[in-house]
Protein backbone atom coordinates (compact mmCIF):
# COMPACT_ATOMS: atom_id res chain seq x y z
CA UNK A 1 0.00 0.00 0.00
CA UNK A 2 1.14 3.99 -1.13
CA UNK A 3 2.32 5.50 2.34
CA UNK A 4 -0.95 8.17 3.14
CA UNK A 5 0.71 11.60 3.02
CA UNK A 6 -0.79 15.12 3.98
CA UNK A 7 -2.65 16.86 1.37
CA UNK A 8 -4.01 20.18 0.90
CA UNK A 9 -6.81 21.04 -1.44
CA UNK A 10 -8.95 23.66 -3.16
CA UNK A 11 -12.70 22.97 -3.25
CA UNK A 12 -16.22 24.37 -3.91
CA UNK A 13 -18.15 24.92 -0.09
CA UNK A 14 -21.30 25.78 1.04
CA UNK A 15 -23.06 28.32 -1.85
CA UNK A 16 -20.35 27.66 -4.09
CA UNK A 17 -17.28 29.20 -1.82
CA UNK A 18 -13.83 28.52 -1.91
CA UNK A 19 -12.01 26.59 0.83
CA UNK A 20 -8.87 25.01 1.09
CA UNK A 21 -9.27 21.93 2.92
CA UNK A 22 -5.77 20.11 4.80
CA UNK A 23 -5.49 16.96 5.94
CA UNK A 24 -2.82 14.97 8.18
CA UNK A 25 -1.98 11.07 7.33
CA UNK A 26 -3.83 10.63 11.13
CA UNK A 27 -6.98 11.79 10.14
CA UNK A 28 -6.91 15.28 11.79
CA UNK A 29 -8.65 18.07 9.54
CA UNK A 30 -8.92 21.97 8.84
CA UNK A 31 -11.33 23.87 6.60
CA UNK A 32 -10.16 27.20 5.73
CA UNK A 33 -12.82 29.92 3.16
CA UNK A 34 -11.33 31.82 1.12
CA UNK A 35 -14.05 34.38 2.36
CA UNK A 36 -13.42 35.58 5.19
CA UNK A 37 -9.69 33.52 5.40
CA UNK A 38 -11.96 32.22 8.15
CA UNK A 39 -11.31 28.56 9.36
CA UNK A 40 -14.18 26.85 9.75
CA UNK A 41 -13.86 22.92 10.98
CA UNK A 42 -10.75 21.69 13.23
CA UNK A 43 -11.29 18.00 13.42
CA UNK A 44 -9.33 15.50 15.25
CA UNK A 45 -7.55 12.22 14.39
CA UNK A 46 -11.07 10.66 15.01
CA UNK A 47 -13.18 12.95 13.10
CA UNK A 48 -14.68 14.85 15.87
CA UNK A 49 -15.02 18.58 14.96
CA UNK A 50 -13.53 21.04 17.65
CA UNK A 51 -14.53 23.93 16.59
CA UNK A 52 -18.49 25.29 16.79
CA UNK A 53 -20.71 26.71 13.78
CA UNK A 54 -23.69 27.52 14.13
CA UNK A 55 -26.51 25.28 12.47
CA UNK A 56 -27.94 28.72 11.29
CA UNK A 57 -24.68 30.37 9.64
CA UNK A 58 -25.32 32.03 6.56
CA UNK A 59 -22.22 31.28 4.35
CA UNK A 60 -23.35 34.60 1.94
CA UNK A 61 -21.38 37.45 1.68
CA UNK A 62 -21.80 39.94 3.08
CA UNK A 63 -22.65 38.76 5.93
CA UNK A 64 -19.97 37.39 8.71
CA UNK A 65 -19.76 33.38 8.84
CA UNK A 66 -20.92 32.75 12.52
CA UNK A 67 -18.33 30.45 13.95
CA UNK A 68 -14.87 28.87 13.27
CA UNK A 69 -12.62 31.89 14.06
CA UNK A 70 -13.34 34.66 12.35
CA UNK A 71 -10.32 36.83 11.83
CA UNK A 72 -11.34 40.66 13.51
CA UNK A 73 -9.31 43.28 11.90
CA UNK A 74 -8.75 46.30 11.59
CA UNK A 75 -10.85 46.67 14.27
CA UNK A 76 -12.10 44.50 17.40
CA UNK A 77 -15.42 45.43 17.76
CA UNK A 78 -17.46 48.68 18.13
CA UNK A 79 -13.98 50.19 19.50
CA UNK A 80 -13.86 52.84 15.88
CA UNK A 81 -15.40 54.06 13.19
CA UNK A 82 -15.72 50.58 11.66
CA UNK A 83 -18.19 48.00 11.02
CA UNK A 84 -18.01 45.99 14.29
CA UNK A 85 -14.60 43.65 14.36
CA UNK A 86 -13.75 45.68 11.20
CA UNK A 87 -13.69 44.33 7.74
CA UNK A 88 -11.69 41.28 7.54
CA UNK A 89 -13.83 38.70 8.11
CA UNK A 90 -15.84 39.26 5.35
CA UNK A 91 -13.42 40.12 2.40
CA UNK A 92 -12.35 37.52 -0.44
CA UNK A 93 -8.79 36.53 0.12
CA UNK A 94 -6.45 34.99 -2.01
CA UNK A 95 -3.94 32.25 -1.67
CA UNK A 96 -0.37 33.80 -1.68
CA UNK A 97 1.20 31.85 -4.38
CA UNK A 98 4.49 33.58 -3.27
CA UNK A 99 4.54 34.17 0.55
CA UNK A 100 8.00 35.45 2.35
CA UNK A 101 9.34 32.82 4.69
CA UNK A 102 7.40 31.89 7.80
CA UNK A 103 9.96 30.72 10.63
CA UNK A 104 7.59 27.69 10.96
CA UNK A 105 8.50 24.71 12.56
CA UNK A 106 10.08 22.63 10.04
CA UNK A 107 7.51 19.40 10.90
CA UNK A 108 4.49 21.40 9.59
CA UNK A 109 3.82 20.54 5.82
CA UNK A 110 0.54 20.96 5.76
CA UNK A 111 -0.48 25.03 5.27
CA UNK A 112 -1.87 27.14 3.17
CA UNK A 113 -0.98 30.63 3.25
CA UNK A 114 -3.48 33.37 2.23
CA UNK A 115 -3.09 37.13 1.46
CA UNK A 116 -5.64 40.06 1.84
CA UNK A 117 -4.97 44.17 0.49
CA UNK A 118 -7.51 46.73 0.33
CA UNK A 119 -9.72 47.47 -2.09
CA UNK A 120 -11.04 50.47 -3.52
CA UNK A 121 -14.28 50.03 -1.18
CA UNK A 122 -11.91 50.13 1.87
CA UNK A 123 -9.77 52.95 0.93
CA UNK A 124 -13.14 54.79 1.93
CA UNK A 125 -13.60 53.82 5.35
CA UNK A 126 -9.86 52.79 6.35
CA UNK A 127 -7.69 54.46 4.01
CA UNK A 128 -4.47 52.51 4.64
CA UNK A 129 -2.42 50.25 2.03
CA UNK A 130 -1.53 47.18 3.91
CA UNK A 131 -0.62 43.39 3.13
CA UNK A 132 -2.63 40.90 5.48
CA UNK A 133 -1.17 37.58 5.69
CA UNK A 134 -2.18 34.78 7.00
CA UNK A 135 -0.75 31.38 7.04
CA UNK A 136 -3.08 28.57 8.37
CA UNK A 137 -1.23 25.35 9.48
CA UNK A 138 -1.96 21.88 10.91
CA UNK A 139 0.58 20.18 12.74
CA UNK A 140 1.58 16.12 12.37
CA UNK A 141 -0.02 15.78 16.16
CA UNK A 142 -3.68 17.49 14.84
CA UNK A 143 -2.38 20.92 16.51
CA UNK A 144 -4.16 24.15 14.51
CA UNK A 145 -1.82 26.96 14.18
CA UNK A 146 -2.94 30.60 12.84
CA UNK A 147 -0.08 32.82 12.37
CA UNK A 148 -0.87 36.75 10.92
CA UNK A 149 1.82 39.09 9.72
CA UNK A 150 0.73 42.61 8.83
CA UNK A 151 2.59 45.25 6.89
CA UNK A 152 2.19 48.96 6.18
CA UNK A 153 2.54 49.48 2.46
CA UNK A 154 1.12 53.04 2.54
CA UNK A 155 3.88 54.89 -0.05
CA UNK A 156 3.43 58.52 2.20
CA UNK A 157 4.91 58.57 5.48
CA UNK A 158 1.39 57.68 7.53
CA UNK A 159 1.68 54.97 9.90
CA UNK A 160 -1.54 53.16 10.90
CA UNK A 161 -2.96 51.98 14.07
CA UNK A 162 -5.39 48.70 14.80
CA UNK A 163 -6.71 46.27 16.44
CA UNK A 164 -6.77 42.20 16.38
CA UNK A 165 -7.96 39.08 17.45
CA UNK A 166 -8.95 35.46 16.30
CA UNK A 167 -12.17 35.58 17.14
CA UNK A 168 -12.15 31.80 18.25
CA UNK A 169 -15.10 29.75 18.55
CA UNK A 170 -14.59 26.30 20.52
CA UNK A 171 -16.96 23.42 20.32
CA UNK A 172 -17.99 22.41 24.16
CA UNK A 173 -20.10 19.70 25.24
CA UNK A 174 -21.93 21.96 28.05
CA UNK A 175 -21.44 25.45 28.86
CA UNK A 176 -21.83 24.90 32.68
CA UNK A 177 -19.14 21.98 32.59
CA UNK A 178 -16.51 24.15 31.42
CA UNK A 179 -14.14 25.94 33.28
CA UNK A 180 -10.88 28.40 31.81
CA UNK A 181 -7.63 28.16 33.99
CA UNK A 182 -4.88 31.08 33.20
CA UNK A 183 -7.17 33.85 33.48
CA UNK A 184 -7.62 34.03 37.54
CA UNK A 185 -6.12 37.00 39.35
CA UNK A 186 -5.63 39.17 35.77
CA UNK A 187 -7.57 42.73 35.76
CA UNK A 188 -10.08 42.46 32.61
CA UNK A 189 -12.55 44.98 31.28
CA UNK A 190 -16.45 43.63 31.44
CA UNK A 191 -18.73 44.67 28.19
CA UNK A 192 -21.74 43.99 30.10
CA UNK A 193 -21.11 46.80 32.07
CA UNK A 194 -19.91 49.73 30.38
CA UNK A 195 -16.42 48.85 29.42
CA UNK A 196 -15.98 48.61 33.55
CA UNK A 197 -12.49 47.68 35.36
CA UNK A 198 -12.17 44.18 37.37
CA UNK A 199 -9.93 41.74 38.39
CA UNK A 200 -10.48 38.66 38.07
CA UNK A 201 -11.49 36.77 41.77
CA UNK A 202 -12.15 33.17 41.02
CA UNK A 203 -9.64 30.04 40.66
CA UNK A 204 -10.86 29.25 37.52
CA UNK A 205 -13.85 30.76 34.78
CA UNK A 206 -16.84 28.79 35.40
CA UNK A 207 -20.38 29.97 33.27
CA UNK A 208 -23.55 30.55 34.89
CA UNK A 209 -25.06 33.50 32.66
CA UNK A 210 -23.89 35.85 29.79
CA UNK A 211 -19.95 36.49 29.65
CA UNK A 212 -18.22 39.34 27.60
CA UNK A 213 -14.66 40.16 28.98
CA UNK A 214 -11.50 41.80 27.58
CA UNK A 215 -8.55 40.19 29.75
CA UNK A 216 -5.20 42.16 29.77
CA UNK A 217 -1.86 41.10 30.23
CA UNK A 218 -2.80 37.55 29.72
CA UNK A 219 -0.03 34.49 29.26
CA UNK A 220 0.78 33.06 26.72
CA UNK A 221 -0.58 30.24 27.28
CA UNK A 222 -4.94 29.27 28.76
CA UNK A 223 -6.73 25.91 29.55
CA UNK A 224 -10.08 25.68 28.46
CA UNK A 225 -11.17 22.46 30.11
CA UNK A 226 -14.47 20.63 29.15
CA UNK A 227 -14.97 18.09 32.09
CA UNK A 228 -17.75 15.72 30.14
CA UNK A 229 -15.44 15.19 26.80
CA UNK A 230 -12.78 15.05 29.29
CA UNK A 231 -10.95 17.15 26.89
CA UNK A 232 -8.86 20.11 27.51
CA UNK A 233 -8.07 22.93 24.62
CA UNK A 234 -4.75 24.31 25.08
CA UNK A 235 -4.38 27.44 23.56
CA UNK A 236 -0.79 29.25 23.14
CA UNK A 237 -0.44 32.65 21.77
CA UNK A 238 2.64 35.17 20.57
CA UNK A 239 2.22 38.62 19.78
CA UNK A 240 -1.46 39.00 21.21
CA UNK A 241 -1.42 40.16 25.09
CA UNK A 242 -5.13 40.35 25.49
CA UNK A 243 -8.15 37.54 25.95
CA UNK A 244 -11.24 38.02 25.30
CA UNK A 245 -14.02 35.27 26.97
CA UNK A 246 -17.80 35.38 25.13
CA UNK A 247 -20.77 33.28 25.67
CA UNK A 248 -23.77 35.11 24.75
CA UNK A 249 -26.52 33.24 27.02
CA UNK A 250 -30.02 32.34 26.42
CA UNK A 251 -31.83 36.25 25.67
CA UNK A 252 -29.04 37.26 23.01
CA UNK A 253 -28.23 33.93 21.58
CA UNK A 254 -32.27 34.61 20.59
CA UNK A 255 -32.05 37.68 19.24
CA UNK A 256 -28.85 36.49 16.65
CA UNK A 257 -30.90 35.48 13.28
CA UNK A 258 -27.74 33.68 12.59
CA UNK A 259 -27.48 31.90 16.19
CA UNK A 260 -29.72 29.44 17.61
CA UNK A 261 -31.64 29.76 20.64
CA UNK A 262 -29.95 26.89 22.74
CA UNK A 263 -26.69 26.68 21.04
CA UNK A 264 -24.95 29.20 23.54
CA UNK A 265 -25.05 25.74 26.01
CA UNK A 266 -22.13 24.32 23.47
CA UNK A 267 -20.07 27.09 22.15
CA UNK A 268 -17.18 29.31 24.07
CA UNK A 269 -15.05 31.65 22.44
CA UNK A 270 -11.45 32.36 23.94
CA UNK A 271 -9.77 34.94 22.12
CA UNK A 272 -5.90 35.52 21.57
CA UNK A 273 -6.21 39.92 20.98
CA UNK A 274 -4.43 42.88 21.19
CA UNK A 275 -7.67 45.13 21.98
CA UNK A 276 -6.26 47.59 25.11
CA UNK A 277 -3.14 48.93 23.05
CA UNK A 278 -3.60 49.15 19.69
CA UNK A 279 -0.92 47.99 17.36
CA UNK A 280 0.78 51.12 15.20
CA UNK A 281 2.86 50.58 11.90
CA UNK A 282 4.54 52.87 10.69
CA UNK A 283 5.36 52.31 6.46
CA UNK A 284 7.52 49.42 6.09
CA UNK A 285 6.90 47.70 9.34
CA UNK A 286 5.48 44.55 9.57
CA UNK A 287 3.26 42.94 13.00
CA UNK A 288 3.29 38.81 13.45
CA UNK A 289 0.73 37.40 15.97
CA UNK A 290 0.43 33.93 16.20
CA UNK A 291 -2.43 31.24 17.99
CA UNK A 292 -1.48 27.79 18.32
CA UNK A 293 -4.42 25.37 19.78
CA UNK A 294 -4.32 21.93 20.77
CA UNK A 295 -6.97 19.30 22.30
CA UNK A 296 -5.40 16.64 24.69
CA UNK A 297 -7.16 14.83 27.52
CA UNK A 298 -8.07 16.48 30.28
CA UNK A 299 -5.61 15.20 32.71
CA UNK A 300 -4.08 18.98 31.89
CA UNK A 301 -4.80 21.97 33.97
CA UNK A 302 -2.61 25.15 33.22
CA UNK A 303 -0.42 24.78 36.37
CA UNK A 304 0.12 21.36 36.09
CA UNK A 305 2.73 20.57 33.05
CA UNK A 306 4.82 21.98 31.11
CA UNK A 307 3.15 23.30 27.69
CA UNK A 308 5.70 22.22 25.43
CA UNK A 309 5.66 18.71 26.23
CA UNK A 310 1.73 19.20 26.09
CA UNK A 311 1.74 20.72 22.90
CA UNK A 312 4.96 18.87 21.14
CA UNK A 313 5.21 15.76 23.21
């Protein structure tokens, strides 16, 4: 028998859009669009998907894609002038036929690297030149890695300011058996009430009602532990200092069109973002933020091991 051997192709998705589909010889599985450069399945070396979208996402521009992780940029959002969490999530990109070099690691074959620039349309609301790319990778061990390097390309001598974050969307069994270790003692901002200042109290996250936080000076590295799977998300992050935690709860999980009422019990979004200082460019200079998650059993809490050996081992 022909030794199975990663691949990495180009098909027609829901309503006719592009995605980019990798695979790994274990069976693990990403699904990236082309609109949006939004990845929208993470599966496992069992097939089971670890990422949520919603039953009722629309998959027609231009409307957002509700789940995966959406890529928020320029703006995080209603923090501007912008549509909220800006305009990258629902441009066409392209694939980058000739990308600079990523310092990857070496083991990772299986990418695709994608490129967004303005149009004419966006020169009107965020007049900037800029080069978006995005390189989408899944490691021999199932890992998904997301790694974004923005550059100025404005030819005056404006330098540009924004903000970022990978608006993630993780597949959960139960909301109220989930807890988030690497967040507890951190100061955070709450959205529910007014953009307020907190610290953080508890030993861990746990969900009882509607969430919307902005953590700052997070680590680089957060748990998100789902105790029925018995599965824990590890999710490592470079370049992004912020964390934003989102559940919208029963009353505005009903009043999404493109939501439905009682899937808020099996969604969870943790964020890798730079939200609280925005990121400034000036022409020439070039940002790289980078999310790396991984799903191992939930013998892992954040305290407990060391992250490389989780992630790598």
């Amino acid at each position: 028998m022909a030794e199975a051997k990663p691949t990495v192709e180009l098909r027609k998705g829901i309503n006719g859009l592009d995605k980019v589909v990798l695979r790994e010889v274990k069976g693990s599985s990403v699904e990236v669009y082309l609109y949006g450069g939004q990845v929208t399945s993470w599966k496992n070396n069992h097939g089971e998907e670890l990422l949520f979208v919603s039953s009722k996402a629309l998959f027609k521009p231009p409307k957002a894609i509700r789940g995966g992780i959406p890529i928020c940029f320029p703006q995080f959002g209603t923090h501007g002038t912008l549509e909220q969490h800006g305009f990258a999530r629902n441009r066409n990109w392209s694939i980058d036929d000739n990308p600079p070099p990523f310092p990857a690691s070496t083991s990772t074959k299986t990418f695709v690297d994608l490129i967004l620039k303005p149009s004419e349309e966006d020169f009107k609301t965020w007049p900037h030149s800029y080069e978006f790319r995005l390189r989408v990778a899944l490691g021999p061990g199932g890992d998904l890695m997301l790694t974004s390097r923005i550059r100025n390309t404005n030819s005056d001598a404006r330098p540009f300011s924004f903000t970022f974050a990978y608006h993630t969307y993780l597949s959960v069994s139960d909301i109220s058996e989930v807890r988030v270790e690497g967040l507890e003692t951190l100061d955070y901002f709450d959205n529910l009430k007014g953009k307020e200042h907190f610290t953080e109290q508890g030993d861990a996250i746990i969900f009882e009602s509607e969430v919307d936080k902005i953590y700052l000076s997070t680590p680089n590295k957060i748990a998100i532990i789902d105790h029925e799977k018995k599965r824990t998300f590890v999710l490592r992050k470079d370049g992004l200092p912020d964390a934003v935690v989102w559940n919208p709860w029963d009353k505005k999980a009903k009043a999404m069109p493109d939501f439905g009422d009682e899937e808020f019990k099996y969604m969870l979004c943790v964020e890798a973002a730079a939200i609280q200082k925005p990121i400034t460019l000036r022409p020439g200079e070039e940002w790289k933020g980078r999310q790396e998650l991984a799903a191992v059993p939930s013998s892992y809490c954040s305290g407990q091991l060391d992250p490389e050996k989780v992630l790598h081992g």
